[in-house]
N, C-alpha and C. Protein backbone atom coordinates (compact mmCIF):
# COMPACT_ATOMS: atom_id res chain seq x y z
N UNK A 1 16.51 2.53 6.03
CA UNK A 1 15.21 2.07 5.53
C UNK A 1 14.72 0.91 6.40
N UNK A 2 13.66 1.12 6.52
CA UNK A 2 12.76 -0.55 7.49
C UNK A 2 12.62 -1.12 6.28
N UNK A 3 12.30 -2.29 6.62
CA UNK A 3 11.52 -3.61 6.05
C UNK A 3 10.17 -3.57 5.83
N UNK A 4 9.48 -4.36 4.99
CA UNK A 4 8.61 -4.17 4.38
C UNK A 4 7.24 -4.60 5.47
N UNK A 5 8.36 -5.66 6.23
CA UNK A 5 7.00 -6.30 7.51
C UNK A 5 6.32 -4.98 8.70
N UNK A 6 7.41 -3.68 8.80
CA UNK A 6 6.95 -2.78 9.50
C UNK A 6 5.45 -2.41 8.81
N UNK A 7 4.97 -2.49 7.95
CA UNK A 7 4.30 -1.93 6.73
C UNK A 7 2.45 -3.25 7.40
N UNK A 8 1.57 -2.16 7.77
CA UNK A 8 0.68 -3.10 7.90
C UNK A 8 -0.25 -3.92 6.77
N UNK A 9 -0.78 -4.91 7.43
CA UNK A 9 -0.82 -6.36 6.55
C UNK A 9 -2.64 -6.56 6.42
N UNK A 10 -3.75 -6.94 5.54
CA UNK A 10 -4.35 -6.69 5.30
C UNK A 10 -4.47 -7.91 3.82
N UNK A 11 -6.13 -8.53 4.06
CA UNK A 11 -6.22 -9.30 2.68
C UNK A 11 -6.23 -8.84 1.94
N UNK A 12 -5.87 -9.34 0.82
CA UNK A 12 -6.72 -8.48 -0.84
C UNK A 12 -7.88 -8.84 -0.79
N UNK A 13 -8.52 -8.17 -0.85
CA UNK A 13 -9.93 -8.31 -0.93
C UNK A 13 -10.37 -7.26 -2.60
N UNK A 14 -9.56 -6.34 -2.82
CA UNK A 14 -10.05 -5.20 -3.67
C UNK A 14 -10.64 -5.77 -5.08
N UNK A 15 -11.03 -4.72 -5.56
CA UNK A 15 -11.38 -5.00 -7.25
C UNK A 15 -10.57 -4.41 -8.10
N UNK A 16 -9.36 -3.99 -7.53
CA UNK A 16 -8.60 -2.95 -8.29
C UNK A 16 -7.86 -4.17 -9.37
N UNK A 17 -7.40 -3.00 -10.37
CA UNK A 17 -6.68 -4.27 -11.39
C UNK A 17 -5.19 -5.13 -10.61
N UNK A 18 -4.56 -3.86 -9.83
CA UNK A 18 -3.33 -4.88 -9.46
C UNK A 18 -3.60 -6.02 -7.95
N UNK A 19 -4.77 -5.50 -7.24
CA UNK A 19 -5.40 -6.53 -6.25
C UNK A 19 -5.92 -7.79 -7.02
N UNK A 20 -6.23 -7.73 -8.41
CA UNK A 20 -7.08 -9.05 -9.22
C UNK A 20 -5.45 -9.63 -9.50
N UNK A 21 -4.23 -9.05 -10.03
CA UNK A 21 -3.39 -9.82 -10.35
C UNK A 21 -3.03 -10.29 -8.81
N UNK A 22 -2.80 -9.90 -8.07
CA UNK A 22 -2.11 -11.13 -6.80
C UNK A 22 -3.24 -11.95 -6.51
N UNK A 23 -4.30 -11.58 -6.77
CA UNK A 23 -5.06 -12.78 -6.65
C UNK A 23 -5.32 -14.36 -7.38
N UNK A 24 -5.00 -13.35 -8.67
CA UNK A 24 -4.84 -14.64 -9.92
C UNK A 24 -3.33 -15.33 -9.48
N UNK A 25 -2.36 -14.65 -9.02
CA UNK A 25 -1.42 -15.56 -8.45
C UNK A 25 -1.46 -16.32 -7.47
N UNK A 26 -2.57 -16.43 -6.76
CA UNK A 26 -2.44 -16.78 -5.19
C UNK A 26 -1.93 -16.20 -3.82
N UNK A 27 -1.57 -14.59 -4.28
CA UNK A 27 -0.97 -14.50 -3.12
C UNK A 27 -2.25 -13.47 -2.52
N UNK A 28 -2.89 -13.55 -1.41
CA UNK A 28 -4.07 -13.25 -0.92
C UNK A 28 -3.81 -12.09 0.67
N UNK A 29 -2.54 -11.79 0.87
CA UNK A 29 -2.37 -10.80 1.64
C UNK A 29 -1.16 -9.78 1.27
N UNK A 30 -1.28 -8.37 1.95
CA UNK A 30 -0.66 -7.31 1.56
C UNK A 30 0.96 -7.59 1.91
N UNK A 31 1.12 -8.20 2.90
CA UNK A 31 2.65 -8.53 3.20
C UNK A 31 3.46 -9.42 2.46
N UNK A 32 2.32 -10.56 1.94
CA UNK A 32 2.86 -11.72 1.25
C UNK A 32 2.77 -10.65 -0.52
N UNK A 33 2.17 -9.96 -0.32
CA UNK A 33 2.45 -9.08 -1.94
C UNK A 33 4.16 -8.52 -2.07
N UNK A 34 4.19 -7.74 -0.89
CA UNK A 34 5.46 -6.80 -0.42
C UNK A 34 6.51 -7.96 -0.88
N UNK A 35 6.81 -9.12 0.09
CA UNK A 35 7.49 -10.12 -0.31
C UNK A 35 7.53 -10.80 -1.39
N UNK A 36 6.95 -11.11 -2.26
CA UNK A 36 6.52 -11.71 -3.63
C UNK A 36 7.23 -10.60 -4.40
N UNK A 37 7.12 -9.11 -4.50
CA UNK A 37 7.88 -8.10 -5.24
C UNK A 37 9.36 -7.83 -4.64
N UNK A 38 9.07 -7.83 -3.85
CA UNK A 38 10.66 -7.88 -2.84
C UNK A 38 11.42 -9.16 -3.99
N UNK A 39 11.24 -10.44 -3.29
CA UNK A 39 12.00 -11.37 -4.41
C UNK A 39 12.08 -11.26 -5.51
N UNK A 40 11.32 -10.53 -6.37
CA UNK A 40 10.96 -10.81 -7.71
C UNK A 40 12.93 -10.05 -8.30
N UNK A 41 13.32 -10.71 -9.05
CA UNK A 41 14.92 -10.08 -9.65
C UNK A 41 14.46 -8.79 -9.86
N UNK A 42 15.70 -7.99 -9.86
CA UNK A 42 15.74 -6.41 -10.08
C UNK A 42 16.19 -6.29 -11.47
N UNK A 43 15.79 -5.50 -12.02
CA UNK A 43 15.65 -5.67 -13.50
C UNK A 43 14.83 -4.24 -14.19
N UNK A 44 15.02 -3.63 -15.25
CA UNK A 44 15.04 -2.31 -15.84
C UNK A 44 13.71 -3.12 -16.82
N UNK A 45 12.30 -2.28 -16.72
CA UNK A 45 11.29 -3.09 -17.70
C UNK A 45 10.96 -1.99 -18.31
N UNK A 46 10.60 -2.95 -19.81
CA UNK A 46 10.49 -2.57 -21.06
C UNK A 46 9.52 -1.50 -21.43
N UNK A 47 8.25 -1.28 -20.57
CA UNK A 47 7.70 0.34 -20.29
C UNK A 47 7.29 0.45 -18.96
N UNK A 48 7.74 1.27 -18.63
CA UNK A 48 7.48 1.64 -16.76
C UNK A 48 6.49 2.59 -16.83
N UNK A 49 5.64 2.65 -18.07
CA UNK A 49 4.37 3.15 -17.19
C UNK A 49 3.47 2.29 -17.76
N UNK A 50 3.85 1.20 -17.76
CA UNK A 50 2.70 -0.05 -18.00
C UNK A 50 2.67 -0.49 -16.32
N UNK A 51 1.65 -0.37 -15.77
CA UNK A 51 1.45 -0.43 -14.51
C UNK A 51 1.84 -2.62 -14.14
N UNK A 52 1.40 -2.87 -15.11
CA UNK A 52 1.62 -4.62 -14.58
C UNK A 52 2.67 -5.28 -15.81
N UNK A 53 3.75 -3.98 -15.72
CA UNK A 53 4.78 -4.99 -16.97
C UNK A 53 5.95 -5.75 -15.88
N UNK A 54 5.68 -5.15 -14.10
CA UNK A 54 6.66 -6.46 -13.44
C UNK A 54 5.91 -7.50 -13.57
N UNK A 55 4.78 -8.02 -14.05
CA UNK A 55 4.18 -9.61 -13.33
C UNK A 55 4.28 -9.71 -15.12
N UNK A 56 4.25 -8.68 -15.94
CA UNK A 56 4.25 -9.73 -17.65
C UNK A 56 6.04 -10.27 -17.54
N UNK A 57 6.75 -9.02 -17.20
CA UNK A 57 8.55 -9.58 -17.07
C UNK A 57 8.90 -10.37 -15.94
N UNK A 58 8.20 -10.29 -14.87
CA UNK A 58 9.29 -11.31 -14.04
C UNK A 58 9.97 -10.36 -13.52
N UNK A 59 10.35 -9.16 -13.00
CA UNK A 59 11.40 -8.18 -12.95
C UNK A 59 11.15 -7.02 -12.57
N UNK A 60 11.12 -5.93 -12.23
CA UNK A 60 11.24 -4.50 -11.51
C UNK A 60 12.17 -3.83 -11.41
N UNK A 61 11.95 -2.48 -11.45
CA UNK A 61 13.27 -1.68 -11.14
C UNK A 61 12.28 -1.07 -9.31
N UNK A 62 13.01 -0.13 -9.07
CA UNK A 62 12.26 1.09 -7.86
C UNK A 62 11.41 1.47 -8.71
N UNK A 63 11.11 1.85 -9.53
CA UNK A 63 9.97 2.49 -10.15
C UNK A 63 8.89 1.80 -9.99
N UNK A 64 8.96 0.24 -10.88
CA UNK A 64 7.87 -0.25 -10.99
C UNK A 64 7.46 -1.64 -9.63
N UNK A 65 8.70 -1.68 -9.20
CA UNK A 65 8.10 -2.33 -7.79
C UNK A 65 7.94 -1.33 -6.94
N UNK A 66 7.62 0.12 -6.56
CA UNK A 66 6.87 0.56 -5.46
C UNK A 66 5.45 0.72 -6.30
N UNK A 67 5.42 1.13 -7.87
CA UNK A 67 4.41 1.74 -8.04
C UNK A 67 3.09 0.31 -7.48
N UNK A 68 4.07 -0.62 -8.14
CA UNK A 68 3.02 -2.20 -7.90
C UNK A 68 2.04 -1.83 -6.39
N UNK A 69 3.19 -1.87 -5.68
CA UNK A 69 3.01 -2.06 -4.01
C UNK A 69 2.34 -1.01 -3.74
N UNK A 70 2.32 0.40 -4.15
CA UNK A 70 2.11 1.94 -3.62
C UNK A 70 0.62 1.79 -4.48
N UNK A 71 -0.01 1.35 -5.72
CA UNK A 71 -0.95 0.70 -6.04
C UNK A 71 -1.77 0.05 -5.27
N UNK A 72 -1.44 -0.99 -5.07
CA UNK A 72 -2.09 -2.00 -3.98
C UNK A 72 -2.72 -1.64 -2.78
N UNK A 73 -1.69 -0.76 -2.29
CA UNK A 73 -1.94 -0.15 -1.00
C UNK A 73 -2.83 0.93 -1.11
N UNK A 74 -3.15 1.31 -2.20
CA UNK A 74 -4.56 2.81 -2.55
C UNK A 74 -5.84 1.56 -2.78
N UNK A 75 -5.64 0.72 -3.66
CA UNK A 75 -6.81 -0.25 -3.72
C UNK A 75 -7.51 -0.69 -2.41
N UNK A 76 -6.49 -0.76 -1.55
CA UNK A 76 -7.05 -1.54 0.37
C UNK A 76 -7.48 -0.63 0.84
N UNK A 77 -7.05 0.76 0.48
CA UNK A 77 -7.02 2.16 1.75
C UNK A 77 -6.27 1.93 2.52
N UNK A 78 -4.85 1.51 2.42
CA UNK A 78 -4.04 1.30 3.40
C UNK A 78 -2.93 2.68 3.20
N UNK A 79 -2.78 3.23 4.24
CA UNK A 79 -1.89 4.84 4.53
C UNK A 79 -0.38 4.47 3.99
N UNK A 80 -0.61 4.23 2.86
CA UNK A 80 1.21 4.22 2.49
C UNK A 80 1.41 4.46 0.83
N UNK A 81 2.35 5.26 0.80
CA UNK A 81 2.86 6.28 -0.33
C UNK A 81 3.65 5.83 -1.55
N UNK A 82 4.21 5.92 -2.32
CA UNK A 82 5.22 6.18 -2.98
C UNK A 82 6.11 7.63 -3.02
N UNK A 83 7.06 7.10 -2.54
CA UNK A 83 7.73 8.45 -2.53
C UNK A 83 9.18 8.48 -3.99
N UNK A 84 9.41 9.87 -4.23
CA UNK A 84 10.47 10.07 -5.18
C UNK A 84 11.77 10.97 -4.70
N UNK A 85 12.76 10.22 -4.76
CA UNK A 85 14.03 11.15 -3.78
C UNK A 85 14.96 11.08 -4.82
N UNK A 86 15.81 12.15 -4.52
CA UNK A 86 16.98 12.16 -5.47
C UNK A 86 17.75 12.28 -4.75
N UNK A 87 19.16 11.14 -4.78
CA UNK A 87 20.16 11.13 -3.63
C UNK A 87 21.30 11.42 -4.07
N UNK A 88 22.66 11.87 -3.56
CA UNK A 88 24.12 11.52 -4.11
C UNK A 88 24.53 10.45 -4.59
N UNK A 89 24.63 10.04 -5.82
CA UNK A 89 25.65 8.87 -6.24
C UNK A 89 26.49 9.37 -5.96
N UNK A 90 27.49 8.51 -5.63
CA UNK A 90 28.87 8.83 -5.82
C UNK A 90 29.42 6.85 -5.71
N UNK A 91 30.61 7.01 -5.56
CA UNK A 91 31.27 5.62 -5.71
C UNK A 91 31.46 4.75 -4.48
N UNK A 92 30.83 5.45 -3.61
CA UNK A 92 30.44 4.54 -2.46
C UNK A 92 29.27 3.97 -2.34
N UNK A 93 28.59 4.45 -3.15
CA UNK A 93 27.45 3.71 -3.49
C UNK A 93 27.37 2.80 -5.02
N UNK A 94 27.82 3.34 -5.97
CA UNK A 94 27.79 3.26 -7.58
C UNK A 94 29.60 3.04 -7.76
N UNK A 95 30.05 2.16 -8.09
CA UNK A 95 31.05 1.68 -8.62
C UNK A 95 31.79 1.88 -9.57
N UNK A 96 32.54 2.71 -10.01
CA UNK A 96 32.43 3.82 -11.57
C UNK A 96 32.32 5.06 -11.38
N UNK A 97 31.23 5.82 -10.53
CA UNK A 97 30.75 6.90 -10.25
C UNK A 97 32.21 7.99 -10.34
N UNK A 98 32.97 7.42 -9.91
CA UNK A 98 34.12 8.71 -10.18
C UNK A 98 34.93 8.61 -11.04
N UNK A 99 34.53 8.33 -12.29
CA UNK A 99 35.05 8.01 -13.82
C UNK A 99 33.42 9.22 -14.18
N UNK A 100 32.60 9.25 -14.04
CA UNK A 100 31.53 10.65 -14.13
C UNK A 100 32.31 11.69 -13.67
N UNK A 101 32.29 11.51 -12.26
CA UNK A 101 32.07 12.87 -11.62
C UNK A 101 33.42 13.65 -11.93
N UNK A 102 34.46 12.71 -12.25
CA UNK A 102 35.84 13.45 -13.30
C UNK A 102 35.34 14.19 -14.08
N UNK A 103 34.95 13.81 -15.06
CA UNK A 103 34.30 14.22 -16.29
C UNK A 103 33.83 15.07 -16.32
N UNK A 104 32.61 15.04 -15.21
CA UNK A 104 32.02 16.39 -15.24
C UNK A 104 32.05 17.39 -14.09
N UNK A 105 33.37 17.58 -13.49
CA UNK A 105 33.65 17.77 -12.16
C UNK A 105 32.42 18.32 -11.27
N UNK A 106 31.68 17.00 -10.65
CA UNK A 106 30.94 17.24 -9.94
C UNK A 106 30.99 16.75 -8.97
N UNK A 107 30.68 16.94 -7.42
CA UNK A 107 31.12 16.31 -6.15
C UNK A 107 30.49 14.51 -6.31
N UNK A 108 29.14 14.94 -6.86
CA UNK A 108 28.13 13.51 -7.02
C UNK A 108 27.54 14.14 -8.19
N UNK A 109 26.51 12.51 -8.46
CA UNK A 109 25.84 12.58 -10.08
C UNK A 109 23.73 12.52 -8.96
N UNK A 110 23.31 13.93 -9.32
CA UNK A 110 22.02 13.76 -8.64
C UNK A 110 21.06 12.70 -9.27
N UNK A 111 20.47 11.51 -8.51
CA UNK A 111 19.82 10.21 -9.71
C UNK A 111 18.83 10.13 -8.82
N UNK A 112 17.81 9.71 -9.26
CA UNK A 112 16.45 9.52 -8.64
C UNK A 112 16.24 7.74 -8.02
N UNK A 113 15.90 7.86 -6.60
CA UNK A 113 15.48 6.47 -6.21
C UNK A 113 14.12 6.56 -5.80
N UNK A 114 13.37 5.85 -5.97
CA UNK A 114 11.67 5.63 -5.33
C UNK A 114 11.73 4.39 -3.87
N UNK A 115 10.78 4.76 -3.54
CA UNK A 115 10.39 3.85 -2.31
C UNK A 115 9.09 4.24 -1.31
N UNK A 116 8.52 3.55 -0.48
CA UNK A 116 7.47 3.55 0.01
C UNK A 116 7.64 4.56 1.21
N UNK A 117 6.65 5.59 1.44
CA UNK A 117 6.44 5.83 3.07
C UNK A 117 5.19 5.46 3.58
N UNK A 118 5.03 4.91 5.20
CA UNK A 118 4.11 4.46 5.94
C UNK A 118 4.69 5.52 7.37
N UNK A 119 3.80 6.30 7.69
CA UNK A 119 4.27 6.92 8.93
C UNK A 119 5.19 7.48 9.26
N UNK A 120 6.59 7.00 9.51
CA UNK A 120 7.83 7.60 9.37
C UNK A 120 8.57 6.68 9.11
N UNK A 121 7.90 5.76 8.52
CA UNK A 121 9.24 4.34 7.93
C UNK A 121 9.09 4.62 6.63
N UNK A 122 10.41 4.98 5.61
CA UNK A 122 10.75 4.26 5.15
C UNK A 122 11.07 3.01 4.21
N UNK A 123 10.60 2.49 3.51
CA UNK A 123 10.92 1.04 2.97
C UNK A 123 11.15 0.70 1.25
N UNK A 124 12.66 0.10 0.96
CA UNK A 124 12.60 0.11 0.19
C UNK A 124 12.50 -1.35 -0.61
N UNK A 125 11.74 -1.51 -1.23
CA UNK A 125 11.60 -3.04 -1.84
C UNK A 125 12.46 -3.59 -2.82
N UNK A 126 13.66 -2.89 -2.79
CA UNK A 126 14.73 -2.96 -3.73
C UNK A 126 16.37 -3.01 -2.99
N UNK A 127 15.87 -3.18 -1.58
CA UNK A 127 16.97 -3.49 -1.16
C UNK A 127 17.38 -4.43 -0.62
N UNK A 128 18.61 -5.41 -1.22
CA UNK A 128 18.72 -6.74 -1.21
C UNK A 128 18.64 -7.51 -2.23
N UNK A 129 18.11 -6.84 -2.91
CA UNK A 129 18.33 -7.05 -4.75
C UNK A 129 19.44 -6.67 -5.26
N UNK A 130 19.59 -7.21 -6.42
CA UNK A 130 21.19 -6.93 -7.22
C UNK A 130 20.73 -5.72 -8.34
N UNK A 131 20.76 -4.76 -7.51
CA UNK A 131 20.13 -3.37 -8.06
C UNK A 131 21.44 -2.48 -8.68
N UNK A 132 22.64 -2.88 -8.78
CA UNK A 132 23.54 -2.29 -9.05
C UNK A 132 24.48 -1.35 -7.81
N UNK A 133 23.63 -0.98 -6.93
CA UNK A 133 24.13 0.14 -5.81
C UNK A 133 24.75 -1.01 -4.55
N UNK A 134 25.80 -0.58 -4.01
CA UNK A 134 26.82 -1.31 -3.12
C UNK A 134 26.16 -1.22 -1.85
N UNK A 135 25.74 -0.50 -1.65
CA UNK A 135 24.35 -0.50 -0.27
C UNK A 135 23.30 0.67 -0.69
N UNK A 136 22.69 0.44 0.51
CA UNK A 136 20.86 1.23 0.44
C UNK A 136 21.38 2.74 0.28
N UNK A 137 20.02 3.72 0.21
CA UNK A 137 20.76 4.37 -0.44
C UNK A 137 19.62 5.27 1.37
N UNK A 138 20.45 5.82 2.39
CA UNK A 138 19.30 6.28 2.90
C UNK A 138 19.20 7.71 3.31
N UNK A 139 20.12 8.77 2.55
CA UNK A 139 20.09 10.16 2.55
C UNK A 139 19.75 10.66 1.08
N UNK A 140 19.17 11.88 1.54
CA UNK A 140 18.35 12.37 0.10
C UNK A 140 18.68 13.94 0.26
N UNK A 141 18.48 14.28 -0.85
CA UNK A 141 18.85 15.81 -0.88
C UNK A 141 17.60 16.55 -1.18
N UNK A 142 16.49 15.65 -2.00
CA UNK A 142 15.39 16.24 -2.02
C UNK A 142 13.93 14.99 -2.08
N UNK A 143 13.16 15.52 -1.19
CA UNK A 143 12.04 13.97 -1.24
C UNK A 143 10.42 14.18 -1.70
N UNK A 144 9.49 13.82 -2.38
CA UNK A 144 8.31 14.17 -2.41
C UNK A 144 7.33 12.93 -2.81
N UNK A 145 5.92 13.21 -2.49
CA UNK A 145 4.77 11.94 -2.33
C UNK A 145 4.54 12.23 -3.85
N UNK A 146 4.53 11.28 -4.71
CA UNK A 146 3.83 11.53 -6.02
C UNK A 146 2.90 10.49 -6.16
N UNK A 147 2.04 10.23 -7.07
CA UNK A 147 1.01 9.22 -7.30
C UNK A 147 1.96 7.72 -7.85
N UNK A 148 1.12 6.60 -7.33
CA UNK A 148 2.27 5.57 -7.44
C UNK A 148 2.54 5.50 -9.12
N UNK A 149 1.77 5.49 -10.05
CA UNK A 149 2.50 5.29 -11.34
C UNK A 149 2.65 6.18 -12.14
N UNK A 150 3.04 6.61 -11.52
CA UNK A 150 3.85 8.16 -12.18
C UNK A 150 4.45 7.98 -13.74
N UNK A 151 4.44 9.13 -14.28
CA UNK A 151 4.32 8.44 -15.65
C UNK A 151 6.59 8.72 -16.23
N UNK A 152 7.01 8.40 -17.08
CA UNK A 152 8.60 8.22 -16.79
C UNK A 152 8.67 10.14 -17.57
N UNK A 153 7.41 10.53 -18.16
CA UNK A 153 7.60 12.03 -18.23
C UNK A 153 7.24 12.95 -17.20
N UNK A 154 6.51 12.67 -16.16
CA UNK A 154 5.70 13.43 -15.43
C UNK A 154 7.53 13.59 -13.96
N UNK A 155 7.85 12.28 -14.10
CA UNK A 155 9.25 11.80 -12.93
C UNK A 155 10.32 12.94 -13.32
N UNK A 156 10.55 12.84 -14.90
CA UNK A 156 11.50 13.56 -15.31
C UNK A 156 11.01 15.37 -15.26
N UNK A 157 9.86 15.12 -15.23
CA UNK A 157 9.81 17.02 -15.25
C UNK A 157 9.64 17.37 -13.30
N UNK A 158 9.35 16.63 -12.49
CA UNK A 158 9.73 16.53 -11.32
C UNK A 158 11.10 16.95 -10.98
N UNK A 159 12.09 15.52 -11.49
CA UNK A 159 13.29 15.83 -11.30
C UNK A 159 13.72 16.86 -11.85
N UNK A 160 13.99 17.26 -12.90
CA UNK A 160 14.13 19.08 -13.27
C UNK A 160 13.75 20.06 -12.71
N UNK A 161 12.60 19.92 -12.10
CA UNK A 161 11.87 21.12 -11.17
C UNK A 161 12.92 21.49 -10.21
N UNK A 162 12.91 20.07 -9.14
CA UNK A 162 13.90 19.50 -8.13
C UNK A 162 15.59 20.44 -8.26
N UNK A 163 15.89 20.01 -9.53
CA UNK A 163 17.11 20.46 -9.96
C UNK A 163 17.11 21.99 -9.97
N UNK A 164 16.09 22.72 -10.73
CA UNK A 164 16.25 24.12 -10.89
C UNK A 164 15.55 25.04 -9.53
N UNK A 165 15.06 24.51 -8.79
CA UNK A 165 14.46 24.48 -7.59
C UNK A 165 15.03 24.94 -6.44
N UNK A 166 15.98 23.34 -5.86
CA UNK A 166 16.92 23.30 -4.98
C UNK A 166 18.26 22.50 -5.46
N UNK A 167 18.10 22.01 -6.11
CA UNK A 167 19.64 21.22 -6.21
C UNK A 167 20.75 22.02 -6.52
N UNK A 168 20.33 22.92 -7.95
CA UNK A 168 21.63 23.60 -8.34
C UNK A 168 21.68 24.77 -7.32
N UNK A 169 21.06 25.18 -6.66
CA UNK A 169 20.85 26.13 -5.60
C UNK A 169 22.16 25.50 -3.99
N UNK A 170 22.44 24.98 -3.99
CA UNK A 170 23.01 23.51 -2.59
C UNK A 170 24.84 24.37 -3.03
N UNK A 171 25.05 24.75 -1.75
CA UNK A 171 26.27 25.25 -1.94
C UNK A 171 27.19 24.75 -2.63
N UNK A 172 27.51 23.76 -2.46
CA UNK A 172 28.76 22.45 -2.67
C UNK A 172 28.68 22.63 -4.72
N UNK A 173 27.57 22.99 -5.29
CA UNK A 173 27.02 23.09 -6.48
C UNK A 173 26.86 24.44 -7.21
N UNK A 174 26.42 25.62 -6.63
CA UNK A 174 26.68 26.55 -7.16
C UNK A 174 27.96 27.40 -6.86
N UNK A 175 28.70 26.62 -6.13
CA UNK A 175 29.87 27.26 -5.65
C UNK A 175 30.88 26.68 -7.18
N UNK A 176 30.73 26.24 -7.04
CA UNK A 176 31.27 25.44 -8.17
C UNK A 176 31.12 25.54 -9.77
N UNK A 177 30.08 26.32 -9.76
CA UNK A 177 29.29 27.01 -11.26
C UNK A 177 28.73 25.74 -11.96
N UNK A 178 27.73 25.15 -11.07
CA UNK A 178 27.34 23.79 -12.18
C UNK A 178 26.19 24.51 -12.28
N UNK A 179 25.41 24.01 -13.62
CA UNK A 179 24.19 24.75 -14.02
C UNK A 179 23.38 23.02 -14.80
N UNK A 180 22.27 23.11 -14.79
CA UNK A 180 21.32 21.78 -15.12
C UNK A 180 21.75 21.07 -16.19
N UNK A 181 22.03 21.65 -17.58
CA UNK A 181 22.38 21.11 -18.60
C UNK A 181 23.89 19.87 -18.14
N UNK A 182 24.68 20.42 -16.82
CA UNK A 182 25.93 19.35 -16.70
C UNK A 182 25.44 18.29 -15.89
N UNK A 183 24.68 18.85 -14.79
CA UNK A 183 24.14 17.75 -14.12
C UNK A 183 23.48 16.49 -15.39
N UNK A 184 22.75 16.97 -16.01
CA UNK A 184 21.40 16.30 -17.11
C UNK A 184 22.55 15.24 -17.74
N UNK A 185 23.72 15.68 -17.98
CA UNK A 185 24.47 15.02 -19.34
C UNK A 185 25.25 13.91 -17.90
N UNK A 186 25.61 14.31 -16.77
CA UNK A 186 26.05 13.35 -15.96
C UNK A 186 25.38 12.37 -15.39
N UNK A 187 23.94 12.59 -15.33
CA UNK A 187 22.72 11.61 -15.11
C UNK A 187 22.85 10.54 -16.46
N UNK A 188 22.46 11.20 -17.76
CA UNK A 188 22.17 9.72 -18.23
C UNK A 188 23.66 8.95 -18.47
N UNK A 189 24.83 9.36 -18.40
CA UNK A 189 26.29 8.74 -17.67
C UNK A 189 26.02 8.07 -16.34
N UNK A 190 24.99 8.18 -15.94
CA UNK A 190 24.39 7.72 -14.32
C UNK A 190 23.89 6.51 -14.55
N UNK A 191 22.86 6.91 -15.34
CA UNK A 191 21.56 6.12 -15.77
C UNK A 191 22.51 4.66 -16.72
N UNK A 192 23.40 4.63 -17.57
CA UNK A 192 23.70 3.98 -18.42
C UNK A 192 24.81 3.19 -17.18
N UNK A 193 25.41 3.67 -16.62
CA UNK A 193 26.53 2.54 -15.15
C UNK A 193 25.75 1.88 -14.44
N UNK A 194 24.71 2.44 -14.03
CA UNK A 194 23.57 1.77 -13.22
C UNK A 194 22.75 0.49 -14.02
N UNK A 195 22.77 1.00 -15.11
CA UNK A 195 22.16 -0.48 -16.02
C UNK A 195 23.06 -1.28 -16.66
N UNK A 196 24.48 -0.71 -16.48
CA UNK A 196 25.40 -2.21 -16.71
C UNK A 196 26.08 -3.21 -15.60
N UNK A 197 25.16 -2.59 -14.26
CA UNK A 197 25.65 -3.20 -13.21
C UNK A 197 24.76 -4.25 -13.08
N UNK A 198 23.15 -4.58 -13.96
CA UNK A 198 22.01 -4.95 -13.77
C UNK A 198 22.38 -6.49 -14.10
């Protein structure tokens, strides 16, 4: 993943609602936004499709710090995305992860990460934060542009698509006879390690 400074820089100038909040904060350019969410603690908020519940909490997960940023960047007309990938956990990344994948003998647990694309970079605003994961996460098994505030039902019928699509389709997986319902029950076993690492 690049850094957020690869990512071009531009005033707020907009009228959009999340261009009026960095303004009411003082922060008056697109890079100094990136950075301002970048620092902000990593943190699981209380509805992620409340588009400005990181600036009411103090806090973000990937979800709601790209949607912030992937926001911002439609308000300027600036060419950069939110993207939705679903990568391998496993315990080189996730700490625990093979206390799951016992369980449900699976090679990895498929979990969804978000992050920005600009051109062919890359960038995730969640890395370097105490996000739970032991490093970045930068291979994906499946990737797509969705609208930045995607709603946490619209993500999940994505990821299922994803799953019945191509994932359970991936040799290493149907060789093995896994079918969606084991993956589904090893995700929120995913979802619940990942938020006690927070």
């Amino acid at each position: 993943m690049a850094t957020y400074d690869i990512l071009p820089d531009t005033d707020i100038n907009g009228s959009g609602v999340v261009s009026k909040e960095f303004l009411r904060l003082g922060v008056r350019g697109f890079i100094n936004a990136c950075r301002y969410v970048h620092q902000l603690p990593y943190g699981y908020n209380s509805d992620r499709d409340d588009l400005l519940i990181l600036f009411k909490e103090g806090r973000g997960s990937c979800t709601t710090k790209h949607a912030v940023i992937a926001t911002l960047a439609e308000e300027l007309s600036l060419p950069i995305v939110k993207n939705l990938g679903i990568y391998r956990m496993t315990e080189n990344i996730v700490t625990g992860t093979k206390y799951i994948l016992g369980k449900f003998n699976l090679p990895y647990v498929p979990m969804v990460h978000c992050f920005l694309v600009f051109e062919d970079y890359r960038v995730d605003l969640t890395e370097g934060n105490d996000n739970g994961k032991k490093r970045p996460v930068e291979q994906f098994l499946h990737t797509e542009t969705v609208i930045p505030n995607i709603s946490a039902k619209d993500e999940y019928l994505l990821y299922r698509n994803a799953l019945k699509d191509r994932i359970v389709l991936r040799e290493e997986l149907r060789g093995a006879g896994v079918g969606i319902k084991r993956i589904l029950q090893a995700r929120e076993q995913g979802i619940k390690l990942l938020r006690s690492k927070v």
